[in-house]
Structure formats: structure tokens, C-alpha cells
Protein backbone atom coordinates (compact mmCIF):
# COMPACT_ATOMS: atom_id res chain seq x y z
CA UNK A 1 5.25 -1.57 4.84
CA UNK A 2 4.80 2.11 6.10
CA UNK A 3 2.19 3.55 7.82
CA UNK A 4 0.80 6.68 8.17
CA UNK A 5 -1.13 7.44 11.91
CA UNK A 6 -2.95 8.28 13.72
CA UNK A 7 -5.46 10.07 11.03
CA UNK A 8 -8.34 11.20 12.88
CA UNK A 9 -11.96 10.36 11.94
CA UNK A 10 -14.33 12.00 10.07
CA UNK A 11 -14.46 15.85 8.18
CA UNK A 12 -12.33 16.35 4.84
CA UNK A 13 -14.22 16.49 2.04
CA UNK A 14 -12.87 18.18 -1.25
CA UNK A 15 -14.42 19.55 -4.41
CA UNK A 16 -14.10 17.97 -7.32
CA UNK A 17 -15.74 17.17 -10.73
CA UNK A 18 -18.49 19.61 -8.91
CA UNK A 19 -19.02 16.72 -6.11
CA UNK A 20 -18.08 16.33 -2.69
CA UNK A 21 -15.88 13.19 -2.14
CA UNK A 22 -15.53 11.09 0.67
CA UNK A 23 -12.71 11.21 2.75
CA UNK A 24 -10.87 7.85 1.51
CA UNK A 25 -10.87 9.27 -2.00
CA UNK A 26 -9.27 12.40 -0.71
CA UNK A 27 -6.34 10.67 0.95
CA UNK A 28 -6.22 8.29 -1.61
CA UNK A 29 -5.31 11.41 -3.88
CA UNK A 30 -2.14 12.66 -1.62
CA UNK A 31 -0.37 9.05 -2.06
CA UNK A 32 0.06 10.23 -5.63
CA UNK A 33 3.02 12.89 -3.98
CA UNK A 34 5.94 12.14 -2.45
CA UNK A 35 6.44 11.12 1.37
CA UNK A 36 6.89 14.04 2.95
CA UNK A 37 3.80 15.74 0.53
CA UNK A 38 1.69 13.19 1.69
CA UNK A 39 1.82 14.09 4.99
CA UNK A 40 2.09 17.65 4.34
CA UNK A 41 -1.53 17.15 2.70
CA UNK A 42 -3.09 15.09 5.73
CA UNK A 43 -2.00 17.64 7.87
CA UNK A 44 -4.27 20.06 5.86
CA UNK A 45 -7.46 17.87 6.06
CA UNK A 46 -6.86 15.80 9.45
CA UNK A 47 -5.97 16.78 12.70
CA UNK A 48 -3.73 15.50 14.83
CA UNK A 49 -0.58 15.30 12.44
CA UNK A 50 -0.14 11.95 11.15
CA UNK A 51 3.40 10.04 11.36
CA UNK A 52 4.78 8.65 8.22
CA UNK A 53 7.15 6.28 8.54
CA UNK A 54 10.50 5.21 5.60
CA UNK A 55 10.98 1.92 3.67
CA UNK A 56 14.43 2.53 3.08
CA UNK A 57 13.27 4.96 -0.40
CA UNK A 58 10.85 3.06 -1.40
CA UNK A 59 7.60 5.34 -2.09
CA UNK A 60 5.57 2.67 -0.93
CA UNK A 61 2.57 3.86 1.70
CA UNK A 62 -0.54 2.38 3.53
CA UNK A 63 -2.81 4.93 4.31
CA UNK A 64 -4.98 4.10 7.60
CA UNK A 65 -8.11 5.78 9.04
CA UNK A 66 -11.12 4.66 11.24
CA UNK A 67 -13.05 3.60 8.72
CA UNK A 68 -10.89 3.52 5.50
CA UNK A 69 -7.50 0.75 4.80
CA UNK A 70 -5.48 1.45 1.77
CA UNK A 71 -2.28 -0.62 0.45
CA UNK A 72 -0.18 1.70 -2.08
CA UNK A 73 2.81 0.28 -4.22
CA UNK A 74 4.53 -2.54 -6.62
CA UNK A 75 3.76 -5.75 -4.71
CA UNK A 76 3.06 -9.41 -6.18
CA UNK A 77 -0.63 -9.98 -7.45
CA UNK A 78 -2.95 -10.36 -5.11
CA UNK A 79 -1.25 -10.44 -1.90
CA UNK A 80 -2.50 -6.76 -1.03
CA UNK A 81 -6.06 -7.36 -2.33
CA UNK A 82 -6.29 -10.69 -0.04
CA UNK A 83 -4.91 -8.94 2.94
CA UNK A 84 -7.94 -6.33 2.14
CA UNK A 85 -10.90 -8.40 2.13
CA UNK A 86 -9.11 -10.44 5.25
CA UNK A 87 -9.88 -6.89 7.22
CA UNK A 88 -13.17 -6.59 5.92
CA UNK A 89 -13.84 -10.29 7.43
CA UNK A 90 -12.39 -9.62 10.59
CA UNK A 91 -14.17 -6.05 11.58
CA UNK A 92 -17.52 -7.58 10.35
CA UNK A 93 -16.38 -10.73 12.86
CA UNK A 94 -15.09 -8.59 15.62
CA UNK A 95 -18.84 -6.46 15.17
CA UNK A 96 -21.19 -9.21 15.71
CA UNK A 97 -23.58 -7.84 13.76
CA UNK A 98 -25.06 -10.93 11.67
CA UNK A 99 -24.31 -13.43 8.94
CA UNK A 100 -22.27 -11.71 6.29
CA UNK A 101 -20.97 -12.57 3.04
CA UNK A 102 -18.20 -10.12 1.08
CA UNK A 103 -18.64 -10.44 -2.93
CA UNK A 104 -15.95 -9.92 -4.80
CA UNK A 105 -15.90 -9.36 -8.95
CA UNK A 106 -12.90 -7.84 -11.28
CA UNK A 107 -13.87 -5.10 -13.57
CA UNK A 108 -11.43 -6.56 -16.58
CA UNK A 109 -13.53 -9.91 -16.34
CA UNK A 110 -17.00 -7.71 -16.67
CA UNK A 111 -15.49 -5.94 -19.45
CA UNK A 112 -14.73 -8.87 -20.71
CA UNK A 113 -17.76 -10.24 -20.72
CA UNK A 114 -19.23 -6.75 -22.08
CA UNK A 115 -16.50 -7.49 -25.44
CA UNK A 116 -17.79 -10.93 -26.05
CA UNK A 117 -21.57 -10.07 -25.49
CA UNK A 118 -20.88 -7.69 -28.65
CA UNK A 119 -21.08 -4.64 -26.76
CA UNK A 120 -18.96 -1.92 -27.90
CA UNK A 121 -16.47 0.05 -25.68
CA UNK A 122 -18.24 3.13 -25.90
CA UNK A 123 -20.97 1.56 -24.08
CA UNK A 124 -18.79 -0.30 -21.30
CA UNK A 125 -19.29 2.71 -18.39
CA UNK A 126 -23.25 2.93 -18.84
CA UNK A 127 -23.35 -0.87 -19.12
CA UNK A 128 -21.63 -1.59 -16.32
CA UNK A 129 -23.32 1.48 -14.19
CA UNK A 130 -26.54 -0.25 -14.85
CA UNK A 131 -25.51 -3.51 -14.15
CA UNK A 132 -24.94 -1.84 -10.41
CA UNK A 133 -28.36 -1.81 -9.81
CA UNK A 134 -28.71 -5.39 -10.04
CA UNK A 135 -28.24 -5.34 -6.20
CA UNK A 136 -31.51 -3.34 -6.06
CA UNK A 137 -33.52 -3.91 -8.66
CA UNK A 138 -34.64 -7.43 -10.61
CA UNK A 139 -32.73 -8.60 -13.77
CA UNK A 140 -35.78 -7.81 -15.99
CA UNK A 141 -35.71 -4.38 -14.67
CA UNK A 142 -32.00 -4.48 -15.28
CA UNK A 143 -32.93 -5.57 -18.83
CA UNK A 144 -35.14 -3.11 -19.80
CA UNK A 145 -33.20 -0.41 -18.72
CA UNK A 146 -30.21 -1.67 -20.75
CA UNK A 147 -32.78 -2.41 -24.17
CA UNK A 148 -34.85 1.00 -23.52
CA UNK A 149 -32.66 3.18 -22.22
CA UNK A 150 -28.97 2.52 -23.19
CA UNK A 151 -29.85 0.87 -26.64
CA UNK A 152 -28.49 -2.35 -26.05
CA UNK A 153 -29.99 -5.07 -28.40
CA UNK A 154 -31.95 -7.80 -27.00
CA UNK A 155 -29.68 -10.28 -27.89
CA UNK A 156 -26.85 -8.72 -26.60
CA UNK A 157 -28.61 -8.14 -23.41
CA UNK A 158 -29.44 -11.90 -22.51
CA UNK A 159 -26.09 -12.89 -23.40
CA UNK A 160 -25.11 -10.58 -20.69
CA UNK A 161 -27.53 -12.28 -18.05
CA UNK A 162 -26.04 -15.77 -18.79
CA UNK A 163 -22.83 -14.51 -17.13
CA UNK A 164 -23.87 -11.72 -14.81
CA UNK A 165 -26.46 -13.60 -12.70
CA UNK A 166 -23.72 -16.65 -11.81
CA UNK A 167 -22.37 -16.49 -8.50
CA UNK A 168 -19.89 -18.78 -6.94
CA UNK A 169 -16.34 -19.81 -5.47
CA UNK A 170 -12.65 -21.64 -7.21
CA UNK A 171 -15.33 -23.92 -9.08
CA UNK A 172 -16.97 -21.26 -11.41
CA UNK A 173 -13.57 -19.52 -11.89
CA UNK A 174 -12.63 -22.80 -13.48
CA UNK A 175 -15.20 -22.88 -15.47
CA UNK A 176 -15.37 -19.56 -16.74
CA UNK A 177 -11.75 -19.83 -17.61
CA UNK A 178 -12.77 -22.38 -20.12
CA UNK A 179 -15.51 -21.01 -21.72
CA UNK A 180 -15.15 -20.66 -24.91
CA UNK A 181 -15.77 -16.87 -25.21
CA UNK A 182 -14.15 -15.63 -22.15
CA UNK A 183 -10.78 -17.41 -23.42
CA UNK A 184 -10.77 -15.53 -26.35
CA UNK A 185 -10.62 -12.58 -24.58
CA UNK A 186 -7.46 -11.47 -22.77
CA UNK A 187 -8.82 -8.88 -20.22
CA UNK A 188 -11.10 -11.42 -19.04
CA UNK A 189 -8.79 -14.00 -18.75
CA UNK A 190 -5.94 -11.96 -17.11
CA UNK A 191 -9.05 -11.07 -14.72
CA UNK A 192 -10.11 -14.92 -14.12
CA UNK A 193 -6.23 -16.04 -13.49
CA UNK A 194 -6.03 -13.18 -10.71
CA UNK A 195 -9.45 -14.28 -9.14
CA UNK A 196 -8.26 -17.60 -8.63
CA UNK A 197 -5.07 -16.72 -7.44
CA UNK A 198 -7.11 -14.64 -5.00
CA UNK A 199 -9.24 -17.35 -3.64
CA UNK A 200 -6.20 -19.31 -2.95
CA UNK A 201 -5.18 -16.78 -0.33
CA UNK A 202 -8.24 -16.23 0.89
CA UNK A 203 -8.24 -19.88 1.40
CA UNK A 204 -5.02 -19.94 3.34
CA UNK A 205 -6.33 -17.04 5.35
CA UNK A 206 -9.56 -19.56 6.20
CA UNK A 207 -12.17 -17.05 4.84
CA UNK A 208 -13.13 -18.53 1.56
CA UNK A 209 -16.29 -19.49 2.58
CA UNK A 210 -17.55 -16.21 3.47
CA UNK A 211 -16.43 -14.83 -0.08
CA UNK A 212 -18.50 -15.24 -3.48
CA UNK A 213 -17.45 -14.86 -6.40
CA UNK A 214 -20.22 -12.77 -8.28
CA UNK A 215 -20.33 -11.35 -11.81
CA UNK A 216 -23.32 -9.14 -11.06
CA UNK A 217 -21.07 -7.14 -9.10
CA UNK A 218 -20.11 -3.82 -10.40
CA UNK A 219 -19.34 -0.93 -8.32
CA UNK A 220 -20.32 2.18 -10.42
CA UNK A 221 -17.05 4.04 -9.51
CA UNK A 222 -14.75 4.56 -13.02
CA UNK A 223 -11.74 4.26 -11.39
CA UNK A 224 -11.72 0.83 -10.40
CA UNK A 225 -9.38 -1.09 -12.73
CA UNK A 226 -9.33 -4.82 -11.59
CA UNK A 227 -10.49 -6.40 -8.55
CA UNK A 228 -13.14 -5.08 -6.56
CA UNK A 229 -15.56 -6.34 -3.61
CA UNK A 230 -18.66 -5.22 -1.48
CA UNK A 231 -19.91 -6.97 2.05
CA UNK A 232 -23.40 -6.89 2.99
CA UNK A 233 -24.81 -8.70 6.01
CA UNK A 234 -27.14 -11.35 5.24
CA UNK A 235 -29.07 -11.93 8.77
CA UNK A 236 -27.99 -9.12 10.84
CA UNK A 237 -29.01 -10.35 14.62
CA UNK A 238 -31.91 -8.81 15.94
CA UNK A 239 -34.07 -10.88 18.37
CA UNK A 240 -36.87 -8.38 18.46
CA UNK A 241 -37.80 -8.52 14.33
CA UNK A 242 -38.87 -10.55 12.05
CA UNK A 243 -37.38 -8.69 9.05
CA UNK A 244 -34.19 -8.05 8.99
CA UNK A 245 -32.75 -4.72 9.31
CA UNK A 246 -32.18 -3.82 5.78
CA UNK A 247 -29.28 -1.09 5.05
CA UNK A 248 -27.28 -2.30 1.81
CA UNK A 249 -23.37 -2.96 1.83
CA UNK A 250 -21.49 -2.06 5.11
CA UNK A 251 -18.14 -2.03 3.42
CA UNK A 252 -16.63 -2.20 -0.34
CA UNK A 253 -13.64 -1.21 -2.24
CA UNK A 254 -11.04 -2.78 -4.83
CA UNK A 255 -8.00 -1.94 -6.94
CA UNK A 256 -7.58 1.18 -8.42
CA UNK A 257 -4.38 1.26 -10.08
CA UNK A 258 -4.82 4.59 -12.35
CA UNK A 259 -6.47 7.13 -9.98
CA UNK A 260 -3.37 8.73 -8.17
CA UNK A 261 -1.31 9.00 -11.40
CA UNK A 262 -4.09 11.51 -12.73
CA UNK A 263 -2.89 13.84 -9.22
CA UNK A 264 0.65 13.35 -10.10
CA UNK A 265 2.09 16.36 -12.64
CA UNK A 266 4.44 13.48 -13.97
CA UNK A 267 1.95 10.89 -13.95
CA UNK A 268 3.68 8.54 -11.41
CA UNK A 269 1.82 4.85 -11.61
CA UNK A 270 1.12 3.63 -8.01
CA UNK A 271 -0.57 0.43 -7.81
CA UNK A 272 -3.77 0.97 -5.40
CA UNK A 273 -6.17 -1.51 -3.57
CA UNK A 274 -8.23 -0.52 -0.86
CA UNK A 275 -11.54 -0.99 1.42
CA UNK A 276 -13.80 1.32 2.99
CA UNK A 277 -16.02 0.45 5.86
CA UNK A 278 -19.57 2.04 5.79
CA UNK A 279 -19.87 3.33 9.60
CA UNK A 280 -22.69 5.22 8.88
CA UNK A 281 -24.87 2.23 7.62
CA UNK A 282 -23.25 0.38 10.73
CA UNK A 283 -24.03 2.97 13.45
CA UNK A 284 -27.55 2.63 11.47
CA UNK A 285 -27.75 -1.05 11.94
CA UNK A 286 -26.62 -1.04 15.53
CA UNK A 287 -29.04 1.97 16.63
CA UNK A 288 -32.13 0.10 15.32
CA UNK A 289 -31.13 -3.05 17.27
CA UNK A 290 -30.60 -0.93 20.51
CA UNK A 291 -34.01 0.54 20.02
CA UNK A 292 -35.62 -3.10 19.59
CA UNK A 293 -34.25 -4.49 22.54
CA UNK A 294 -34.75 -1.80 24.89
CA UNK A 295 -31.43 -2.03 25.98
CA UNK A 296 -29.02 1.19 28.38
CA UNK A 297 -26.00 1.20 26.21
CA UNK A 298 -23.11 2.71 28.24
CA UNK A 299 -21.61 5.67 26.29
CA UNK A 300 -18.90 5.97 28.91
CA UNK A 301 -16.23 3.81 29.89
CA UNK A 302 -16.24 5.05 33.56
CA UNK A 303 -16.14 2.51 35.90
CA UNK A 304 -16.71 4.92 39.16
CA UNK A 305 -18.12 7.81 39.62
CA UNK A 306 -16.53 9.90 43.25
CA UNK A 307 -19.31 11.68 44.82
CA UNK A 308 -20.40 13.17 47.97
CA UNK A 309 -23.34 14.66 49.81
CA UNK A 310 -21.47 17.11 51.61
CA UNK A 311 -20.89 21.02 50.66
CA UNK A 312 -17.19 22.58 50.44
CA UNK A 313 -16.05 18.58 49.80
CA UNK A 314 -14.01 19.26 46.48
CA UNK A 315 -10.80 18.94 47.87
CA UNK A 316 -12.10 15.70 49.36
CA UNK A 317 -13.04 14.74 45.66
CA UNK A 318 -10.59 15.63 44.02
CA UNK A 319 -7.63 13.62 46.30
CA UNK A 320 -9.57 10.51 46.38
CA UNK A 321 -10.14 10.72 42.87
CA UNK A 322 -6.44 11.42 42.36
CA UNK A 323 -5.86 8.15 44.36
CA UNK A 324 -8.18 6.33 42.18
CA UNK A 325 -6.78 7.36 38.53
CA UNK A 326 -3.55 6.73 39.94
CA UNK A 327 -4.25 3.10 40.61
CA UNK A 328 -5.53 3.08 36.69
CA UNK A 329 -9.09 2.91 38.02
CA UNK A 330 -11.57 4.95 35.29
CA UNK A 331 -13.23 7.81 37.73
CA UNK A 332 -14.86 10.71 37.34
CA UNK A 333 -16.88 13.28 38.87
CA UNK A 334 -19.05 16.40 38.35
CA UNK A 335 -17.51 19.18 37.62
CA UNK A 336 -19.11 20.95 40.09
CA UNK A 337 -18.00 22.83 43.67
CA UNK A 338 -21.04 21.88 45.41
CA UNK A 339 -23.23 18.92 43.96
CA UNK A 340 -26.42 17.73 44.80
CA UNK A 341 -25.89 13.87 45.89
CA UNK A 342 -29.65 13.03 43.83
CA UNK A 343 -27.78 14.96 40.61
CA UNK A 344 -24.54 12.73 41.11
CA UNK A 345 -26.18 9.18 41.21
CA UNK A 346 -28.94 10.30 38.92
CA UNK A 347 -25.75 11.29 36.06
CA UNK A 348 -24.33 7.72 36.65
CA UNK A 349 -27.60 6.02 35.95
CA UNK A 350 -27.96 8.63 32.87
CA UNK A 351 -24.70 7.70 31.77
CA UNK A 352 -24.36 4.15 32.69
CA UNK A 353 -21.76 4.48 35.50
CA UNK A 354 -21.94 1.25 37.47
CA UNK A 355 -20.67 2.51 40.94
CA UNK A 356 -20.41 5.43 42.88
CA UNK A 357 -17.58 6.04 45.49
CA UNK A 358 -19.43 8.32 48.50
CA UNK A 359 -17.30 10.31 50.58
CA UNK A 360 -18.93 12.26 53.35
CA UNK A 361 -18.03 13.80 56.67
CA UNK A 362 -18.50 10.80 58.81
CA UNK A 363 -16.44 8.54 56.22
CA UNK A 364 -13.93 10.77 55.69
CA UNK A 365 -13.22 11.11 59.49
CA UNK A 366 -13.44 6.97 60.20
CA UNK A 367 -10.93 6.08 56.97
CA UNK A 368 -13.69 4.71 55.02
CA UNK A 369 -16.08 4.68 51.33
CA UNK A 370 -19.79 3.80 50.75
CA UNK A 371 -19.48 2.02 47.39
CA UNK A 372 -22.67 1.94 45.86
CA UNK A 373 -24.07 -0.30 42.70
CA UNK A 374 -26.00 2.07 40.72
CA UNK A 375 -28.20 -0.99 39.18
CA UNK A 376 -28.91 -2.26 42.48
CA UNK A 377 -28.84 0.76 44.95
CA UNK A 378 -27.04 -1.32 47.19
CA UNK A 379 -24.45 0.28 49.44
CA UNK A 380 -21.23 -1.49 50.98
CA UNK A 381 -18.78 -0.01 53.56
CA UNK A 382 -14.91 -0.38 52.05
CA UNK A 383 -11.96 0.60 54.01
CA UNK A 384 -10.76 3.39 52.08
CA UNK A 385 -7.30 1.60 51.28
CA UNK A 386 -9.23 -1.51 50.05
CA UNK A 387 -11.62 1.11 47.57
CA UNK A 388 -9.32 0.14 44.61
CA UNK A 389 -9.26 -3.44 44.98
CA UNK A 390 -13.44 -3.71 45.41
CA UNK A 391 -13.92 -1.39 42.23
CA UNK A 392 -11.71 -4.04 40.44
CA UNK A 393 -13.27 -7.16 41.88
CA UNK A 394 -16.99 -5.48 41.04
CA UNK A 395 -15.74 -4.13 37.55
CA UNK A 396 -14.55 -7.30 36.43
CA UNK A 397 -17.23 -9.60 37.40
């Protein structure tokens, strides 16, 4: 595998087809060049420069970001996509944010189904664009819009909703892999055989039962070609509501094997599969559950802040705070010559800073620290060569 880091997060965004595309979709587009066009390209959008390592010739690449993982190249079937929806499960894991469930669909087995619900290839993009909504809106709504709207017969229509509302794991892939339509039809079967050979990974990864299998699932996109998968949370925690905090997917992706040929002048084929993770609709989620509960989120890592009520004390500052990041002990202090000492504790309860570190006159001249617990207010007298050692014992409990 190669990698290409560290990208940095956020702000490329490129015309095209008179839209603005997300990031992922614009580095998706460089891994149809060459290695060392690749990262020429990132270098243009991202700062800092990104390192892109060699596999030996092999114009093979995963492209990483913050929020976006993307496996480029010729590998076995599956194995890529698996690995996918196994990062999806373990960010959503590692972000506590609720009960979660990742659904996961294959656009040859909808298109499938569209071919043996009589309805013809012309039609398969709006079809399947309105069976996207089906997330949103009710399956007679769904219906309608197909019948009125996209002049789908009736018929045709409910023969769709027999297959598009079922939802399940290994047991309806077995099932739909011997109905009697579906195995007439080769894209749909091709899709099925790949769907179970998916679930067996995700078995042996020991995430199965967080994954459903669900034909309603579309993902508007047209350049998805074969597997593709959205997670939503189902109960995201949140003591303080009833209702849950409603926000739609928080991460989605899938295969698409024919988008980077169409950046290619020679119309190189790289196989594609890739997720991205919604950290907008997360940030969302986790901002309304911070306003419910009331809670001071730090939005500093400092453990200490190194003050002093003195005047003309920032040498003072500035060695003992030396002394401290030395000992790898996260400190910081005001930028200031002459500080008010109210200004200095009132920033570390504004920003969350557990202790302060006081250095005046009278402790500089006896060798010692006040060491005061912002929460608390209360004060302790360290020997200045034990400071480090009580900021670790305090930090850490």
C-alpha cells in the first residue's frame, strides 16, 4: 500500500459541471495521474506538501485526509471495500456518539432490479435518484413521484417496492440470489455474489452486525459503479432529550471504478472505493449535545497555565515555563509583559486550563510555586523542583 500524508483539512474546492465539489472528489480526480502528478496536484489544493510513498512501480495509491479514506488500484474483490466500511465502524466507535448502523447496497444489483421490473435503461439515473429519497420521504411518496413525475407505470413501480423496501444481512443475499428474476440477470447477480463475499469479511472483521444490507439504498451520485454504503446513527446519546438529535448520514461512500479514467487523457482504469466522513453533520451532532448538557468543553489541551502577579516578571515566566515544556508538561502563558493576575486565572477558567503555576516575588526568592486548581480555587505550596511531578500526579488523576 502507499500513502499519501499528511493532507491538511478542509478548503479545495474545484469547478466543475458548473458545481463546486467537495474536497474528496477533487483528490479523488489527481489519482487518475501518475505518482509524482498526484502529488504535484495536492500540493496545489492542500498545504503542507503531502509525502507519497513507491510500491516498487506499481501505480497503486491510498489517498488519506481528515475526513476522507480512499483505496486506489487492482486488488481482489472486496478486500478494499471491507477494509472501508471497517473505518467507518471504528471512527463512529471511537466517537461515542450513539447506536449506529452503516447500510450498504451495490448499484449493479439496483440496476438489476430496475431491468427485471421492466424499466428501461434510459430511465435507470432518474429511477434510482428518486429512489434516494426513500431515506426521507415515505414509499407512497416515493411512488408517486416515480408514476407522476418520471412516467413509470404502476405496475412497474410496485414491482420495484417488493425489492427496494427489504433490508437485511447473508440471509436475504441468499435469497435474492435465487429469485427467479434477479438470476436471470447478470449485473444483479455479479452484484449479489460480491455482497456476500463482502459480508464474509465483514464477518471476520466482527462488524456484521452493525451492517444491513438494504436495497432502498441509492446514493444519487452517477459515478458509483458497484458497492456503495451510508452510516447514520440510530440513537445518538443525549441524556437531556427526548428526541433524538436528527442530522441524516454521518458518513457514506462506495466503489467508483470509472470516475478517474474520465481525468486521464489515455483513459487509464483505476479501480476506486472510498468513504467520506460527514464532520460537519458530526460537529452538528456533538454541539447540540454540549448545549443540552450544559457542559465547559476544554478547547485547549493545556494542562498549566504559568502566571504571576508581579510586574517586570517575564523573564521569570518565561524560564519556568522553559523548565516546564522541557519536562513535556503542556504550559502556556499570556502573551503579555505585564499581566493582570484576575486576567490570567480568569483566561484559564475561559479556556478550561485546570491549573495555574504562580510565581511571585516571595516564591521566587524561597525556591517555591503556588499551584492552583482553577475548578476549586484551591492553592498548594510545591517546591519548585517537585512543580513537574505535582502537575503530572494532578493531570492524570
Amino acid at each position: 500500500m502507499n500513502w499519501l500524508r499528511p493532507l491538511a483539512a478542509g478548503g479545495c474546492r474545484l469547478p466543475f459541471g458548473g458545481q463546486h465539489l467537495a474536497p474528496s472528489y477533487a483528490l479523488r480526480a489527481f489519482a487518475a495521474h501518475p505518482q509524482n502528478q498526484v502529488a504535484e496536484g495536492v500540493v496545489k489544493l492542500q498545504q503542507p506538501k503531502p509525502q507519497l510513498g513507491t510500491d516498487e512501480g506499481k501505480k497503486n495509491f491510498i489517498l488519506k485526509t481528515p475526513k476522507d479514506f480512499d483505496i486506489a488500484g487492482q486488488f481482489d474483490p472486496m478486500i478494499p471495500d471491507a477494509e472501508c466500511l471497517k473505518i467507518v465502524h471504528e471512527i463512529l466507535n471511537m466517537l461515542q456518539l450513539g447506536d449506529f448502523l452503516i447500510k450498504v447496497n451495490d448499484r449493479r444489483i439496483l440496476n438489476g432490479v430496475f431491468a427485471v421490473c421492466g424499466i428501461p435503461d434510459s430511465l435507470f439515473r432518474s429511477t434510482c435518484s428518486t429512489v434516494d429519497k426513500l431515506n426521507k420521504a415515505t414509499w407512497e411518496d416515493v411512488k408517486s413521484e416515480m408514476v407522476g413525475e418520471k412516467g413509470l407505470s404502476p405496475e412497474a413501480v410496485d414491482r420495484i417496492g417488493e425489492y427496494i423496501q427489504l433490508q437485511g444481512g447473508l440471509g436475504l443475499i441468499e435469497q435474492l440470489l435465487q429469485d427467479t428474476k434477479l438470476s436471470q440477470n447478470k449485473l444483479a447477480q455479479e452484484g449479489l455474489g460480491d455482497m456476500k463475499l463482502l459480508f464474509e469479511y465483514l464477518t471476520l472483521f466482527g462488524i456484521a452486525d452493525k451492517i444491513s444490507f438494504d436495497l432502498s439504498l441509492a446514493r444519487g451520485l452517477d459515478y458509483y459503479t458497484g458497492v456503495i454504503y451510508e452510516a447514520i446513527l440510530l440513537q445518538p446519546q443525549n441524556a437531556h432529550k427526548e428526541e433524538p438529535v436528527s442530522v441524516g448520514s454521518v458518513a457514506g461512500g462506495g466503489r467508483y471504478d470509472g470516475l478517474v479514467g474520465m481525468f486521464d487523457p489515455k483513459g487509464w482504469k483505476v479501480p476506486c472505493v472510498g468513504v467520506s466522513i460527514g464532520i460537519e453533520r458530526i460537529f452538528s451532532i456533538i454541539e447540540q449535545e454540549v448545549e443540552a448538557s450544559k457542559e465547559k468543553i476544554r478547547t485547549t489541551e493545556t494542562q498549566v497555565l504559568v502566571a504571576t502577579p508581579q510586574k517586570n516578571f517575564l523573564d521569570v515566566r518565561l524560564k519556568l515555563i522553559s523548565e516546564l515544556w522541557d519536562s513535556g508538561i503542556k504550559a502556556e502563558m499570556l502573551y503579555k509583559k505585564n499581566p493582570k493576575l484576575l486576567n490570567q486565572l480568569q483566561y484559564c477558567e475561559d479556556m478550561g486550563i485546570p491549573l495555574a503555576a504562580i510565581i511571585g516575588e516571595q516564591e521566587l526568592k524561597n525556591g517555591i510555586v503556588k499551584l492552583r486548581v482553577v475548578a476549586s480555587r484551591e492553592e498548594v505550596v510545591i517546591p519548585r523542583e517537585n512543580l513537574v511531578e505535582e502537575i503530572r500526579k494532578r493531570v492524570e488523576s
